[in-house]
Protein backbone atom coordinates (compact mmCIF):
# COMPACT_ATOMS: atom_id res chain seq x y z
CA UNK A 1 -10.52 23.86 8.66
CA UNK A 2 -6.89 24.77 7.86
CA UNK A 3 -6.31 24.06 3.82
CA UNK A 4 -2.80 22.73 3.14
CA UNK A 5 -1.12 24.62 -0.34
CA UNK A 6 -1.93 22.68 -3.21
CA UNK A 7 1.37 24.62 -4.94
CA UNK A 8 3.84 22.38 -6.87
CA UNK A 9 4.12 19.06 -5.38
CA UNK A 10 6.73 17.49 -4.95
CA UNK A 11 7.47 14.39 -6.66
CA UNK A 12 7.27 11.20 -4.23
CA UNK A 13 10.01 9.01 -4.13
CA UNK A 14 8.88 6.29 -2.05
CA UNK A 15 9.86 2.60 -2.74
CA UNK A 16 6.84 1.99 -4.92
CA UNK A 17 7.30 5.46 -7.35
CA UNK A 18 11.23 3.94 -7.72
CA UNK A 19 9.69 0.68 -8.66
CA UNK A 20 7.46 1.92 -11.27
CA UNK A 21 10.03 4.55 -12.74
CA UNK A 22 12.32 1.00 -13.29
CA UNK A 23 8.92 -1.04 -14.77
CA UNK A 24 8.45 2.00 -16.74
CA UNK A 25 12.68 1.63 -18.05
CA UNK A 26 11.82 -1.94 -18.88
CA UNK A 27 8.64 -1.63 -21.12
CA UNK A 28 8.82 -1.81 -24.75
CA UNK A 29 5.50 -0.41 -24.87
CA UNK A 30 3.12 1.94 -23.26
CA UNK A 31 1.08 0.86 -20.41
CA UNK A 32 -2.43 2.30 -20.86
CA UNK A 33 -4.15 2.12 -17.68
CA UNK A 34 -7.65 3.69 -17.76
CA UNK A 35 -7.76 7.02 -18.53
CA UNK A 36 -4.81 7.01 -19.43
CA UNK A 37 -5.51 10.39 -21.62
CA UNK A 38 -6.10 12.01 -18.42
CA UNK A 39 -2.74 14.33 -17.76
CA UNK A 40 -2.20 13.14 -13.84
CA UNK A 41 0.38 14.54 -11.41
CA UNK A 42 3.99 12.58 -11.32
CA UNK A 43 3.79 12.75 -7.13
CA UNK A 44 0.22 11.00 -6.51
CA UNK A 45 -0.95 9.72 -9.84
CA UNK A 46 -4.19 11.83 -9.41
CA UNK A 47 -5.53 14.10 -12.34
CA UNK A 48 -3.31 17.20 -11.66
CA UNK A 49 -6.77 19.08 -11.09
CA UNK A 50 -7.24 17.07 -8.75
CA UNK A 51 -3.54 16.70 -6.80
CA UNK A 52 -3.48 15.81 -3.29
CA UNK A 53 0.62 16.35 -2.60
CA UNK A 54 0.05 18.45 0.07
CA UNK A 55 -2.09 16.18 1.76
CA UNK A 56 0.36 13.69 2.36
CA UNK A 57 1.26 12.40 5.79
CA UNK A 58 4.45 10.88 7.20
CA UNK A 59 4.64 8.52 10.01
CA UNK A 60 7.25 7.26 12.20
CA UNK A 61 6.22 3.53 12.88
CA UNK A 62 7.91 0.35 14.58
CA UNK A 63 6.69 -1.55 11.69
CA UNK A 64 8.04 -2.34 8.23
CA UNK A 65 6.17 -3.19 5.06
CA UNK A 66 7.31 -4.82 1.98
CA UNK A 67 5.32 -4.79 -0.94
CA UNK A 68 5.79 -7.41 -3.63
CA UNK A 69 4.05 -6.45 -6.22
CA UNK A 70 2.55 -8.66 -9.74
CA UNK A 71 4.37 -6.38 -12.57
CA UNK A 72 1.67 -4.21 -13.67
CA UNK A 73 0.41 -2.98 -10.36
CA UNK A 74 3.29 -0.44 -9.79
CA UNK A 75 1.99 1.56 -13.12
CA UNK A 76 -1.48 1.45 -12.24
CA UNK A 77 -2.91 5.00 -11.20
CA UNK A 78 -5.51 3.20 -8.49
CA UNK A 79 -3.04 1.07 -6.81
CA UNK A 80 -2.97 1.55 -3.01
CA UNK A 81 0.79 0.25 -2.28
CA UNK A 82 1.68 3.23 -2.86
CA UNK A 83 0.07 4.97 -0.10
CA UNK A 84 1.35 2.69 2.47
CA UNK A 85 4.96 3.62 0.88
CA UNK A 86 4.09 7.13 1.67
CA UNK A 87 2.80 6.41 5.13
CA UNK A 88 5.47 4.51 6.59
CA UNK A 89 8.69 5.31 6.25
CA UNK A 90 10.47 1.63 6.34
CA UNK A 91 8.55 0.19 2.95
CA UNK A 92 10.42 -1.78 0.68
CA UNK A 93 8.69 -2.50 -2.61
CA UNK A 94 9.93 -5.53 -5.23
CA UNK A 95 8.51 -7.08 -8.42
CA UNK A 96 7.53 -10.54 -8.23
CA UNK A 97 8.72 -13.23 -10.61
CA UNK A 98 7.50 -17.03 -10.94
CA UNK A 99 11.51 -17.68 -11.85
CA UNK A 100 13.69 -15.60 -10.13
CA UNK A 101 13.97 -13.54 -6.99
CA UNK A 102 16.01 -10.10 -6.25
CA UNK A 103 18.70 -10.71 -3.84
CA UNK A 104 17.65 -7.63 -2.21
CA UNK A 105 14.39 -9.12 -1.14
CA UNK A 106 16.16 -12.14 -0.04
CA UNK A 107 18.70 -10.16 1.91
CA UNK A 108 15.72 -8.22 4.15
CA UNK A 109 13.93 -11.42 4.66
CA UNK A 110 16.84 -12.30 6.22
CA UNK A 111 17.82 -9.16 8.21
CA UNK A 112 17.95 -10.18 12.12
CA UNK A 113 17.03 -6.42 12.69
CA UNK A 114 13.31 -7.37 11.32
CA UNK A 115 10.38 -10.11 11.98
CA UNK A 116 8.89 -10.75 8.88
CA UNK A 117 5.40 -12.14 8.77
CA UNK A 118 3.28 -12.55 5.21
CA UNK A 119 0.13 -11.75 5.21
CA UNK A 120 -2.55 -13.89 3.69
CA UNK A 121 -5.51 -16.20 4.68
CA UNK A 122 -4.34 -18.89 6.94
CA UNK A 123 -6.92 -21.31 4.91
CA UNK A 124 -4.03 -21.36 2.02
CA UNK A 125 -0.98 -22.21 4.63
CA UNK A 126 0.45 -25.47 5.72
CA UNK A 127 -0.65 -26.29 9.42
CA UNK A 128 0.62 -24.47 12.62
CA UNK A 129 1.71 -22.04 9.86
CA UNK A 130 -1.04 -19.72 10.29
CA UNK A 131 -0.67 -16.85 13.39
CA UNK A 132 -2.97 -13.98 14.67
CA UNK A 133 -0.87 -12.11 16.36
CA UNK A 134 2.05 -9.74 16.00
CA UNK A 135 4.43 -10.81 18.68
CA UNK A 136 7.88 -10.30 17.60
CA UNK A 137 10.84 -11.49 19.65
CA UNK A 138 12.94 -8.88 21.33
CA UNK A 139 14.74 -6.91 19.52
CA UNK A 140 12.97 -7.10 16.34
CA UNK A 141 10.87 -5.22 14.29
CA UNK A 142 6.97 -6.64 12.77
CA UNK A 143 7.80 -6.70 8.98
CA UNK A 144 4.80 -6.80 7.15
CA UNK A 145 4.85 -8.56 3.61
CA UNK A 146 2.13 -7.92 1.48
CA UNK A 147 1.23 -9.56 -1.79
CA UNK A 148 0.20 -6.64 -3.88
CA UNK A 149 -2.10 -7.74 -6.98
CA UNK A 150 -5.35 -9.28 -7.64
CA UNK A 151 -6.64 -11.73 -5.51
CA UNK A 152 -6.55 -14.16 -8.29
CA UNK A 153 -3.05 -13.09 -8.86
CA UNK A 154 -2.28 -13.26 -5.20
CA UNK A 155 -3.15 -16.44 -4.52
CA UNK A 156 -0.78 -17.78 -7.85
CA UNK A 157 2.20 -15.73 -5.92
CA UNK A 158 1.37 -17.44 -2.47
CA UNK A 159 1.86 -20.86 -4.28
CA UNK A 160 4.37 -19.99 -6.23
CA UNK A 161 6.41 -18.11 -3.92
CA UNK A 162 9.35 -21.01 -2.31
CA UNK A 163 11.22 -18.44 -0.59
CA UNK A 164 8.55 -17.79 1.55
CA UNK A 165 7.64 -20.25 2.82
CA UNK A 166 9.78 -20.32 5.98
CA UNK A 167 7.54 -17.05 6.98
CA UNK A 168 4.38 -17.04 9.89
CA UNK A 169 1.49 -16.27 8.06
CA UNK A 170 -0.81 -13.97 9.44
CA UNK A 171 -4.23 -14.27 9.26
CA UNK A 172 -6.24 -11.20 9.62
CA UNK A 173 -10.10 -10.95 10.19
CA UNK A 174 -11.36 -7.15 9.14
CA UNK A 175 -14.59 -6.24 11.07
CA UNK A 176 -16.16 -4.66 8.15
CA UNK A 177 -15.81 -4.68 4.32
CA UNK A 178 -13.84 -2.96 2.03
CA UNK A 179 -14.46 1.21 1.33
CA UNK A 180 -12.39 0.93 -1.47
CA UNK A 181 -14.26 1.78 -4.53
CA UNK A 182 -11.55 1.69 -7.18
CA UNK A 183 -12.15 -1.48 -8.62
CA UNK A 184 -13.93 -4.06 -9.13
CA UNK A 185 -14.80 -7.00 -6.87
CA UNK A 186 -17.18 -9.59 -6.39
CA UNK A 187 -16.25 -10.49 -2.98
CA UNK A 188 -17.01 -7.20 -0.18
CA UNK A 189 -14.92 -9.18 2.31
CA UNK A 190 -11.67 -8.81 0.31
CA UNK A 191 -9.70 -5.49 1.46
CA UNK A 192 -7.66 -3.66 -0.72
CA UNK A 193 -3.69 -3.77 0.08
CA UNK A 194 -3.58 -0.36 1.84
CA UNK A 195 -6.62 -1.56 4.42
CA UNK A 196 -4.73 -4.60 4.98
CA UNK A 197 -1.41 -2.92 6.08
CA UNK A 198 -3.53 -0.56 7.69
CA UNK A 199 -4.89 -3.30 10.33
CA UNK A 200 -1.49 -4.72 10.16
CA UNK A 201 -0.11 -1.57 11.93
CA UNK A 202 -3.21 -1.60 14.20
CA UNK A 203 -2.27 -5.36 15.29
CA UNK A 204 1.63 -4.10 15.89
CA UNK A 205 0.86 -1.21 17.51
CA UNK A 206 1.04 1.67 15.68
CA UNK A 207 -2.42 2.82 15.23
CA UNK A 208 -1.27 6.45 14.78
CA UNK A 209 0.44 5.17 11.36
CA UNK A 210 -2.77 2.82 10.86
CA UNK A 211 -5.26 5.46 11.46
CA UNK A 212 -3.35 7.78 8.92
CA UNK A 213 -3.44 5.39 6.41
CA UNK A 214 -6.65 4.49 6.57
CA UNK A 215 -7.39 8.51 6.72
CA UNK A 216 -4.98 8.87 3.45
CA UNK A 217 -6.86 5.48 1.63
CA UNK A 218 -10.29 7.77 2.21
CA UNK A 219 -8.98 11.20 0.64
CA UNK A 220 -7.23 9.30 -2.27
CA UNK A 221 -10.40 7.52 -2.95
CA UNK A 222 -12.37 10.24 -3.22
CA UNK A 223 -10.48 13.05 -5.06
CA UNK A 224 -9.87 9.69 -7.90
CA UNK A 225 -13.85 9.62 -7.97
CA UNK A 226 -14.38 13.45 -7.83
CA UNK A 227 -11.69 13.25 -10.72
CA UNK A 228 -13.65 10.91 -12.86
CA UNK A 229 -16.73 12.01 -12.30
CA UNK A 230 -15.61 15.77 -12.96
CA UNK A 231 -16.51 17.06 -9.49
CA UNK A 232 -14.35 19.49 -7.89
CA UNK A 233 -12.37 18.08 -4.46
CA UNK A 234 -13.92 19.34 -1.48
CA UNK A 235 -11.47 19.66 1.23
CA UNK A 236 -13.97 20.28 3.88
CA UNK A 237 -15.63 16.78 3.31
CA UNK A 238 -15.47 14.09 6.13
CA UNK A 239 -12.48 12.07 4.89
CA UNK A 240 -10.24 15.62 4.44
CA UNK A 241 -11.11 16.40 8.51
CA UNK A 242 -10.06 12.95 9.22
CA UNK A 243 -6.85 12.95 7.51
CA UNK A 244 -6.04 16.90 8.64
CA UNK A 245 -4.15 15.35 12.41
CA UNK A 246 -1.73 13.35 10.03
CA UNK A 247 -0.27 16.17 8.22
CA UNK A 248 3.17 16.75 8.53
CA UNK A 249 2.26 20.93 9.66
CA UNK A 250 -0.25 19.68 12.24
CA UNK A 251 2.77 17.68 14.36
């Protein structure tokens, strides 16, 4: 197969890399993530042995997302918002706060040019709340808002969360269980924010955009593992062919 250069990346500046460069403004302290010792590059937060820039696709999709994100998660080398920022061009990325909300996040909400719909269990919404389908009115575009943090944390932000309340929420049921090996969980069934947005896109119709997510989730994955486990990235392997169609040189 074709190997894309693996010179000097370029630094991403999606809407989740601007939200962690203002955490990062805010902290009065260090945030040590593990392995944090580990020099990693500033465009995909993978050990700069280990830098997959150059695989990085770029979609053009119908769909939004908008990632609101518990405060630690943009700083956090495994988090997968970040991907779907990279993916799809029209992602939006906020911090979350039990007290306050950005007007900014209000202000999209509320954008006519957009259909918002949150995305979470319907077991946790009121009645009739719950939908399983993207079917936005004319005109207007899916918006998909995802509640990026543990699912402990997740579930605190649902509650806690009045100005969204107003918003469908849709219900998604994955036919299998999570790849993601990053972290921990007890619970197989639970997918990991970029496999959510990916079946998102799938449900609105853009299963280019979904199928090179879930192709970018799989490479990202692995060269973090090949990282820790000091194995060199092999850029023949399965998930590298998969992801391959999606790069912006193969259009």
């Amino acid at each position: 197969m074709s190997n894309p250069s693996d010179s000097t990346p370029a630094v991403s500046s999606n809407a989740v890399a601007n939200l962690r460069l203002e955490r990062l403004a805010r902290s009065t302290k260090p945030f040590m993530a593990r392995g944090s010792r580990l020099q990693r590059c500033e465009g995909c937060r993978l050990a700069v042995t280990h830098c997959f820039c150059a695989w990085r696709p770029r979609m053009t999709s119908r769909s939004g997302a908008c990632l609101i994100m518990h405060d630690v998660e943009p700083l956090k080398p495994s988090n997968t918002g970040w991907l779907i920022a990279d993916v799809v061009t029209d992602s939006f990325a906020f911090t979350w706060s039990r007290t306050a909300v950005e007007e900014k996040l209000l202000a999209l909400l509320g954008d006519p040019q957009w259909q918002p719909y949150l995305v979470f269990p319907a077991e946790y919404a009121a009645p009739g709340r719950g939908v399983e389908e993207v079917m936005p009115e004319e005109g207007r575009r899916p918006l998909f808002v995802l509640l990026d943090a543990t699912w402990t944390e997740a579930r605190k932000m649902f509650r806690k969360s009045p100005y969204l309340d107003h918003l469908p929420v849709l219900s998604l049921t994955p036919e299998a269980h999570s790849r993601y090996r990053l972290r921990r969980s007890t619970r197989s069934e639970h997918l990991c924010t970029a496999e959510v947005a990916a079946l998102c896109l799938d449900l609105a119709g853009d299963d280019r955009a979904a199928s090179a997510l879930d192709a970018y989730l799989d490479v990202f994955s692995e060269r973090y593992l090949d990282a820790k486990h000091n194995r060199p990235a092999d850029t023949d392997s399965s998930a590298h062919r998969q992801l391959e169609p999606f790069l912006p040189n193969r259009r």
